[in-house]
PDB file of N, CA and C in Angstrom:
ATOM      1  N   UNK A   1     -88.018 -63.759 -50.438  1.00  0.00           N
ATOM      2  CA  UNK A   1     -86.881 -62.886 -50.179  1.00  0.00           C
ATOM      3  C   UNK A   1     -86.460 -63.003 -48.709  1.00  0.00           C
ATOM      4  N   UNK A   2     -87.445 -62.489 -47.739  1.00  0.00           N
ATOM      5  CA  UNK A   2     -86.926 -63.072 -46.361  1.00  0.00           C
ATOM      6  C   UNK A   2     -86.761 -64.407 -46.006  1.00  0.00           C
ATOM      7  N   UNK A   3     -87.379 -65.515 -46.829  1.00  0.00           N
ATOM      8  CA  UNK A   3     -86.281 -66.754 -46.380  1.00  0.00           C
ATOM      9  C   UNK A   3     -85.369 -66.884 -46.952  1.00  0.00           C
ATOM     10  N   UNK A   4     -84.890 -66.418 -47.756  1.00  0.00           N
ATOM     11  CA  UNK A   4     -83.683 -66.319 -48.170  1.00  0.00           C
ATOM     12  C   UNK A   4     -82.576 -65.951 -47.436  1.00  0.00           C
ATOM     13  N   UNK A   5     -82.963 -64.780 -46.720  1.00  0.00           N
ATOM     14  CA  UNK A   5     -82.082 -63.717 -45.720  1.00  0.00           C
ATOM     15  C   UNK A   5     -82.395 -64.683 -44.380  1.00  0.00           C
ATOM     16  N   UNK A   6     -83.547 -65.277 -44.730  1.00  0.00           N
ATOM     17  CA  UNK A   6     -82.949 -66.194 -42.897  1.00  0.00           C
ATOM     18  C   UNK A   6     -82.178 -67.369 -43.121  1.00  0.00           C
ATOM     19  N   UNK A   7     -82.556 -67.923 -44.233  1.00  0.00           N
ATOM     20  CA  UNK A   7     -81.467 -69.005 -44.401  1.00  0.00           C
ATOM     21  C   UNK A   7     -80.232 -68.940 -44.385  1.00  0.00           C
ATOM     22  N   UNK A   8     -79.712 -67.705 -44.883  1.00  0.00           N
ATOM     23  CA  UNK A   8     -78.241 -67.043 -44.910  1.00  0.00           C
ATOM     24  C   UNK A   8     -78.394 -66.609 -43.405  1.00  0.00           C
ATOM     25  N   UNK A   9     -78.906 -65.801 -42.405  1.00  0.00           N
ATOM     26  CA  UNK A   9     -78.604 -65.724 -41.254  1.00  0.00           C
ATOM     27  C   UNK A   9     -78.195 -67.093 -40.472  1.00  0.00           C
ATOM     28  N   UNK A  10     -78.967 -67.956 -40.824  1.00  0.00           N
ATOM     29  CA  UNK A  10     -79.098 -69.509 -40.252  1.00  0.00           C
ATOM     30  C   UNK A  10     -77.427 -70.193 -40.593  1.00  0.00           C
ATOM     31  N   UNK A  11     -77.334 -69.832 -41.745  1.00  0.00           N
ATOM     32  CA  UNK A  11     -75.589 -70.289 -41.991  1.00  0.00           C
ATOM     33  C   UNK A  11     -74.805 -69.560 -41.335  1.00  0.00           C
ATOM     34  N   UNK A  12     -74.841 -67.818 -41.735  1.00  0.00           N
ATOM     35  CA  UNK A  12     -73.797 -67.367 -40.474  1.00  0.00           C
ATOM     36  C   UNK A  12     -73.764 -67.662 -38.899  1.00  0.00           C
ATOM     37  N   UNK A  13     -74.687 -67.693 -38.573  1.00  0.00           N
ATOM     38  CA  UNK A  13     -74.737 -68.512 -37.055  1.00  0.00           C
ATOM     39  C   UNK A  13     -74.005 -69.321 -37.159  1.00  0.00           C
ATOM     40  N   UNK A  14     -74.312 -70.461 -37.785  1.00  0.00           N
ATOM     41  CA  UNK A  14     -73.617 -71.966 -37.441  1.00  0.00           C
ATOM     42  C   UNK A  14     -72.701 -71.930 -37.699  1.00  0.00           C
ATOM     43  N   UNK A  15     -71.751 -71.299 -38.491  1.00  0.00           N
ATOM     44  CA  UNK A  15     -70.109 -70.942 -39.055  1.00  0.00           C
ATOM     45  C   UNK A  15     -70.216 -70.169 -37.437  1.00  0.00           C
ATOM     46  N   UNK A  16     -70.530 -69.239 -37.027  1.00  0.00           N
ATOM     47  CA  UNK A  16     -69.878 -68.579 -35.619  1.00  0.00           C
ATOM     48  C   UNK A  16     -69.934 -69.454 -34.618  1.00  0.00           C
ATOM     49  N   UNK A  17     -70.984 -70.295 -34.570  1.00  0.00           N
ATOM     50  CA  UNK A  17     -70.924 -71.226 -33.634  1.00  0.00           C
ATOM     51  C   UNK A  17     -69.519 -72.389 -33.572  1.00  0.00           C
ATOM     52  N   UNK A  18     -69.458 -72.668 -35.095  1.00  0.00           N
ATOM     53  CA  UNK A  18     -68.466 -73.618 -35.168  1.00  0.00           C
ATOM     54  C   UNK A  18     -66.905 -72.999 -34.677  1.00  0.00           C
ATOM     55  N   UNK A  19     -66.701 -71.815 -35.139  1.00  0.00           N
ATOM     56  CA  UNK A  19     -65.640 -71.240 -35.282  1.00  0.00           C
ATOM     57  C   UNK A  19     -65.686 -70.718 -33.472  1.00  0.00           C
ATOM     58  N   UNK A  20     -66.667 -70.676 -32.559  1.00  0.00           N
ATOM     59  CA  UNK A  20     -66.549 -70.419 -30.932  1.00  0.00           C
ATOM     60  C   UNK A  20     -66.195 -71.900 -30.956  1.00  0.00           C
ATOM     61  N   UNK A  21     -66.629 -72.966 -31.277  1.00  0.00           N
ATOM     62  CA  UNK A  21     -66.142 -73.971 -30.488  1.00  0.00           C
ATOM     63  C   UNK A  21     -64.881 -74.098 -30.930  1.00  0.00           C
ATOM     64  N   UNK A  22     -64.170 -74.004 -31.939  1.00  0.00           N
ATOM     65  CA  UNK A  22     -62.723 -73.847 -32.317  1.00  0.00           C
ATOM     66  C   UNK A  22     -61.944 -73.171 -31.303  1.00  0.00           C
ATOM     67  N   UNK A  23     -62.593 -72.202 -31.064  1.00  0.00           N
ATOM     68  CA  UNK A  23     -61.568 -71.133 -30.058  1.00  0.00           C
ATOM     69  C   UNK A  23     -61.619 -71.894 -29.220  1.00  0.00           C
ATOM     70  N   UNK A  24     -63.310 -72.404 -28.239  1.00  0.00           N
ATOM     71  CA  UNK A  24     -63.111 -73.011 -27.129  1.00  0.00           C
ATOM     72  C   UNK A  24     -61.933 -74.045 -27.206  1.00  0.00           C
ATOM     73  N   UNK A  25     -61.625 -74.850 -27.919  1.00  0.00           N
ATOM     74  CA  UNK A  25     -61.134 -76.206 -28.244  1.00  0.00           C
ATOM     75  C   UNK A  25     -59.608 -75.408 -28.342  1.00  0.00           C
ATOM     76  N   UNK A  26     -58.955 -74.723 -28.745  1.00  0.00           N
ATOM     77  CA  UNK A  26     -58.008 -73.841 -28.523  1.00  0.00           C
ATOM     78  C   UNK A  26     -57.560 -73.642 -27.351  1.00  0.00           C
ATOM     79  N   UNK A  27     -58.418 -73.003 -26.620  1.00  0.00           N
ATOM     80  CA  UNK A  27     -58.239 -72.560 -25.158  1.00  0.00           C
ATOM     81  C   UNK A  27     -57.950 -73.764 -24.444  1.00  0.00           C
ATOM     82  N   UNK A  28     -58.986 -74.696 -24.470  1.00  0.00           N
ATOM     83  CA  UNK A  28     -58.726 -75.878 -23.545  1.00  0.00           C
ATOM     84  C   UNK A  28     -57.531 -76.814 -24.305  1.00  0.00           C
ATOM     85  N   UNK A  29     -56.648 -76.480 -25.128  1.00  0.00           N
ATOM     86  CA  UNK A  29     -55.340 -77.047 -25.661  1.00  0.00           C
ATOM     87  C   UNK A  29     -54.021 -76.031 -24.843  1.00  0.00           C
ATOM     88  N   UNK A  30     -54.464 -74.269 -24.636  1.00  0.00           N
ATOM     89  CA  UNK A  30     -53.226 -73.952 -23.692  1.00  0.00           C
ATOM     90  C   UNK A  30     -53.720 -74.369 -22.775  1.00  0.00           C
ATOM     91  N   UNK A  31     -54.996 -74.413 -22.013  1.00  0.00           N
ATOM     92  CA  UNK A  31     -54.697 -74.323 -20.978  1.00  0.00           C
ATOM     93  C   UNK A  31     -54.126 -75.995 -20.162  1.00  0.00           C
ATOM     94  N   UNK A  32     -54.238 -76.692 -20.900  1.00  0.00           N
ATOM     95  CA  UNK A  32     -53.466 -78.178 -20.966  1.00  0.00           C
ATOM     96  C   UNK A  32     -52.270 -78.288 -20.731  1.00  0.00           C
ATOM     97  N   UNK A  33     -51.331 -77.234 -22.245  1.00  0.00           N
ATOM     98  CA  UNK A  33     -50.098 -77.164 -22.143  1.00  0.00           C
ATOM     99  C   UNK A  33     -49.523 -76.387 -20.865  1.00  0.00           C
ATOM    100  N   UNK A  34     -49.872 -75.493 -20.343  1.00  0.00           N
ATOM    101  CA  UNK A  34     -49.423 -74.186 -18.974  1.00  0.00           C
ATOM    102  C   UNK A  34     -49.457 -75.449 -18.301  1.00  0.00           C
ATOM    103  N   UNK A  35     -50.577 -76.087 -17.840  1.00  0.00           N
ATOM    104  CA  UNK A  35     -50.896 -77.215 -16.702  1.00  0.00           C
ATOM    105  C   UNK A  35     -49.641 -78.095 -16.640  1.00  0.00           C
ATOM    106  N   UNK A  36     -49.089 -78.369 -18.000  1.00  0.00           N
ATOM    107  CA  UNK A  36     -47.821 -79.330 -18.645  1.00  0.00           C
ATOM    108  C   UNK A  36     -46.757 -78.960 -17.868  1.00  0.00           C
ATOM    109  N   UNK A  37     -46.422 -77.280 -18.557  1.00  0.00           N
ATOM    110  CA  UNK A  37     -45.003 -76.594 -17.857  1.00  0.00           C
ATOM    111  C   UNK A  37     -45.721 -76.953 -16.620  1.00  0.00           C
ATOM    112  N   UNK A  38     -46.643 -76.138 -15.874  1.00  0.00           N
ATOM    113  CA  UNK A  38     -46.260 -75.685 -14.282  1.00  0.00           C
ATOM    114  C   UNK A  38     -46.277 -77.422 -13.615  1.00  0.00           C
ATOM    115  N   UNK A  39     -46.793 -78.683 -14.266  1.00  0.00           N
ATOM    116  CA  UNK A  39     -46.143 -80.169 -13.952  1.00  0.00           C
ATOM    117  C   UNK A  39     -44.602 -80.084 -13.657  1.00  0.00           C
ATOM    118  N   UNK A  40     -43.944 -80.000 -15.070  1.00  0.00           N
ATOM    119  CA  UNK A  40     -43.033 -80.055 -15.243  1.00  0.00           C
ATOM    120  C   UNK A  40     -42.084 -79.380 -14.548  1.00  0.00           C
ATOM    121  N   UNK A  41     -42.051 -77.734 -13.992  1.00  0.00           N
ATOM    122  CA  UNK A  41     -41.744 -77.475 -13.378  1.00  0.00           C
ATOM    123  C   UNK A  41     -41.322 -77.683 -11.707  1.00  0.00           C
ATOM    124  N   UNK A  42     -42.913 -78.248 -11.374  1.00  0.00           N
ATOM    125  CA  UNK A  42     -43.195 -78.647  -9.870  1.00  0.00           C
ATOM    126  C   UNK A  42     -42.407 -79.911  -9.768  1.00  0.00           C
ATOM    127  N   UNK A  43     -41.742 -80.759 -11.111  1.00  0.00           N
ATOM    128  CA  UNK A  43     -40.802 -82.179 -10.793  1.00  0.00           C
ATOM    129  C   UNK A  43     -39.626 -81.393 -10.944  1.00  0.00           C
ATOM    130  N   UNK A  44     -38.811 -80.661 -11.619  1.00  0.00           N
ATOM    131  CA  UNK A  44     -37.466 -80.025 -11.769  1.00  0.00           C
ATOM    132  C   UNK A  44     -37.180 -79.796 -10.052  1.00  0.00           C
ATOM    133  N   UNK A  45     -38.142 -79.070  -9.672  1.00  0.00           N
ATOM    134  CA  UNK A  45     -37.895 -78.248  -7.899  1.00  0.00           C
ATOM    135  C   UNK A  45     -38.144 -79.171  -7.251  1.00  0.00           C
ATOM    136  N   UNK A  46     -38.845 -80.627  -7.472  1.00  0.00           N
ATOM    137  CA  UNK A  46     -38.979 -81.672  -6.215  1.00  0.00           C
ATOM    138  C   UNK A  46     -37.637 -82.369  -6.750  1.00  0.00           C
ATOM    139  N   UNK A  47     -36.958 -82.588  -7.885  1.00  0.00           N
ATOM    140  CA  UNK A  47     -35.657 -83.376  -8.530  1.00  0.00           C
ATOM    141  C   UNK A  47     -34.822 -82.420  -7.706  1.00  0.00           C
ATOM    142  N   UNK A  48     -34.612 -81.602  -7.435  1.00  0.00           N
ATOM    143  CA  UNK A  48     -33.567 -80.509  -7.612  1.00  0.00           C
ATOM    144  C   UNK A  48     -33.253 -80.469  -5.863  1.00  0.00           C
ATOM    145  N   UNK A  49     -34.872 -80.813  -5.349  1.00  0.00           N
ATOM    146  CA  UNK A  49     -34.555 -80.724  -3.691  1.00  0.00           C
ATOM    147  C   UNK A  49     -33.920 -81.769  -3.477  1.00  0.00           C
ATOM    148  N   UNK A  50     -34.587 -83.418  -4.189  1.00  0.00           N
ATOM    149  CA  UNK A  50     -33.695 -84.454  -3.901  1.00  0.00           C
ATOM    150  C   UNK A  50     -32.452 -84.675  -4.038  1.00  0.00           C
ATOM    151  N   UNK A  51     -31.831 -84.109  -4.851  1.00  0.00           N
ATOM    152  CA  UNK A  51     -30.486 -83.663  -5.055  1.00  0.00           C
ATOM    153  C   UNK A  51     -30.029 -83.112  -4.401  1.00  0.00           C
ATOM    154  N   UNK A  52     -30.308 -81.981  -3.710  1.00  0.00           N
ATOM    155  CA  UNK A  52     -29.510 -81.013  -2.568  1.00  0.00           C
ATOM    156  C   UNK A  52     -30.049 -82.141  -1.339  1.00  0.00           C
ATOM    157  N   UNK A  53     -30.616 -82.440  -1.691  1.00  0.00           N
ATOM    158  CA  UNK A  53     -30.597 -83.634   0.108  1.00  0.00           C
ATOM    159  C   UNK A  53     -29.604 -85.022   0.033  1.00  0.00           C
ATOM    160  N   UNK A  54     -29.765 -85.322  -0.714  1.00  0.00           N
ATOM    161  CA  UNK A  54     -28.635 -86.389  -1.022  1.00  0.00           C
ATOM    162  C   UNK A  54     -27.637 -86.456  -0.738  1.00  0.00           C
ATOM    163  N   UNK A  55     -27.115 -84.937  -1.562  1.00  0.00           N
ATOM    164  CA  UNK A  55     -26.240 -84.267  -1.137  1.00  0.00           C
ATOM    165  C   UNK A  55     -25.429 -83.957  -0.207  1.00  0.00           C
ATOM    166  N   UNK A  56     -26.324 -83.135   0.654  1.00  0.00           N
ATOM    167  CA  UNK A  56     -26.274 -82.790   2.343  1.00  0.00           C
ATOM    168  C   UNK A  56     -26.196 -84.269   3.075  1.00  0.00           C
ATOM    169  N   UNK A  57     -26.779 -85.899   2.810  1.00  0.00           N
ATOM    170  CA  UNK A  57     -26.448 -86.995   3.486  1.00  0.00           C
ATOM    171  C   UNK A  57     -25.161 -87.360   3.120  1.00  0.00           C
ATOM    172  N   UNK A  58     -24.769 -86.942   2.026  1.00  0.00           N
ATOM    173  CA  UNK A  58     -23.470 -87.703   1.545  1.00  0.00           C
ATOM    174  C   UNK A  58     -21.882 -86.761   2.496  1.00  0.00           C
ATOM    175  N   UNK A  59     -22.314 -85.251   2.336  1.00  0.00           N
ATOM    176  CA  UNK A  59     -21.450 -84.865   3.190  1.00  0.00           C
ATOM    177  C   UNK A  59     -21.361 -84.707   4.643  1.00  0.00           C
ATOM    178  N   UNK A  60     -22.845 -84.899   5.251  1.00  0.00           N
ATOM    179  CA  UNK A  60     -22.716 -86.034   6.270  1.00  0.00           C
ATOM    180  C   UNK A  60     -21.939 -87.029   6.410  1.00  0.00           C
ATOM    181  N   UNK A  61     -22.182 -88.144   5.838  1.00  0.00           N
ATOM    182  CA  UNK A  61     -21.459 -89.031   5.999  1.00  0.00           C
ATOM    183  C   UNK A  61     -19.723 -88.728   5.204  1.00  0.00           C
ATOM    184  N   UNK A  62     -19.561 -88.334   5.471  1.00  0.00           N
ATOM    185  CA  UNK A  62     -17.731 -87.778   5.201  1.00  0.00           C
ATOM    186  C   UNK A  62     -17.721 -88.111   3.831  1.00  0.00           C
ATOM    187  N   UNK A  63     -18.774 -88.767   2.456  1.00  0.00           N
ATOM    188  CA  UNK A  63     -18.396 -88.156   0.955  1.00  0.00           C
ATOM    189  C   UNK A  63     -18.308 -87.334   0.292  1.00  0.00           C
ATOM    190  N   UNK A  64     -17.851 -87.349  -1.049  1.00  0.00           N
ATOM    191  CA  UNK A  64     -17.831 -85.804  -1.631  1.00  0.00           C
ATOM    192  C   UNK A  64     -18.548 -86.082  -2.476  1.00  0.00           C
ATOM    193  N   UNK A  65     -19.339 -84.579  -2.720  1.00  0.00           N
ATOM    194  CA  UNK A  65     -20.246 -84.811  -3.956  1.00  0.00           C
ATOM    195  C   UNK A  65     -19.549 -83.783  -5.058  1.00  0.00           C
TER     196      UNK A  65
END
């Protein structure tokens, strides 16, 4: 009777175990994607400066932008 009840304890463990590494494996998938945006972001604002500088050389030099 009690190996019975440990063998069944022995399975619920390993289902919780499996199902923490799921979450872990979850977590380390946002925290990938956030890493993605705040990339993505940090090129929009370095694109966006090169553009306003370009800019500012071109109407320097007497073009229009």
């Amino acid at each position: 009777m009690f190996e019975l009840l440990n063998v069944g304890l022995e399975m619920q463990k390993r289902m919780i175990d499996i199902q923490m590494q799921g979450v872990e494996a979850a977590q380390q998938m946002v925290d990938a994607a956030q890493r993605n945006v705040d990339a993505g972001l940090a090129a929009t604002r370095a694109g966006e400066a090169g553009m306003k500088a370009m800019k500012g050389w071109m109407r320097l030099w007497g073009m229009r932008d």
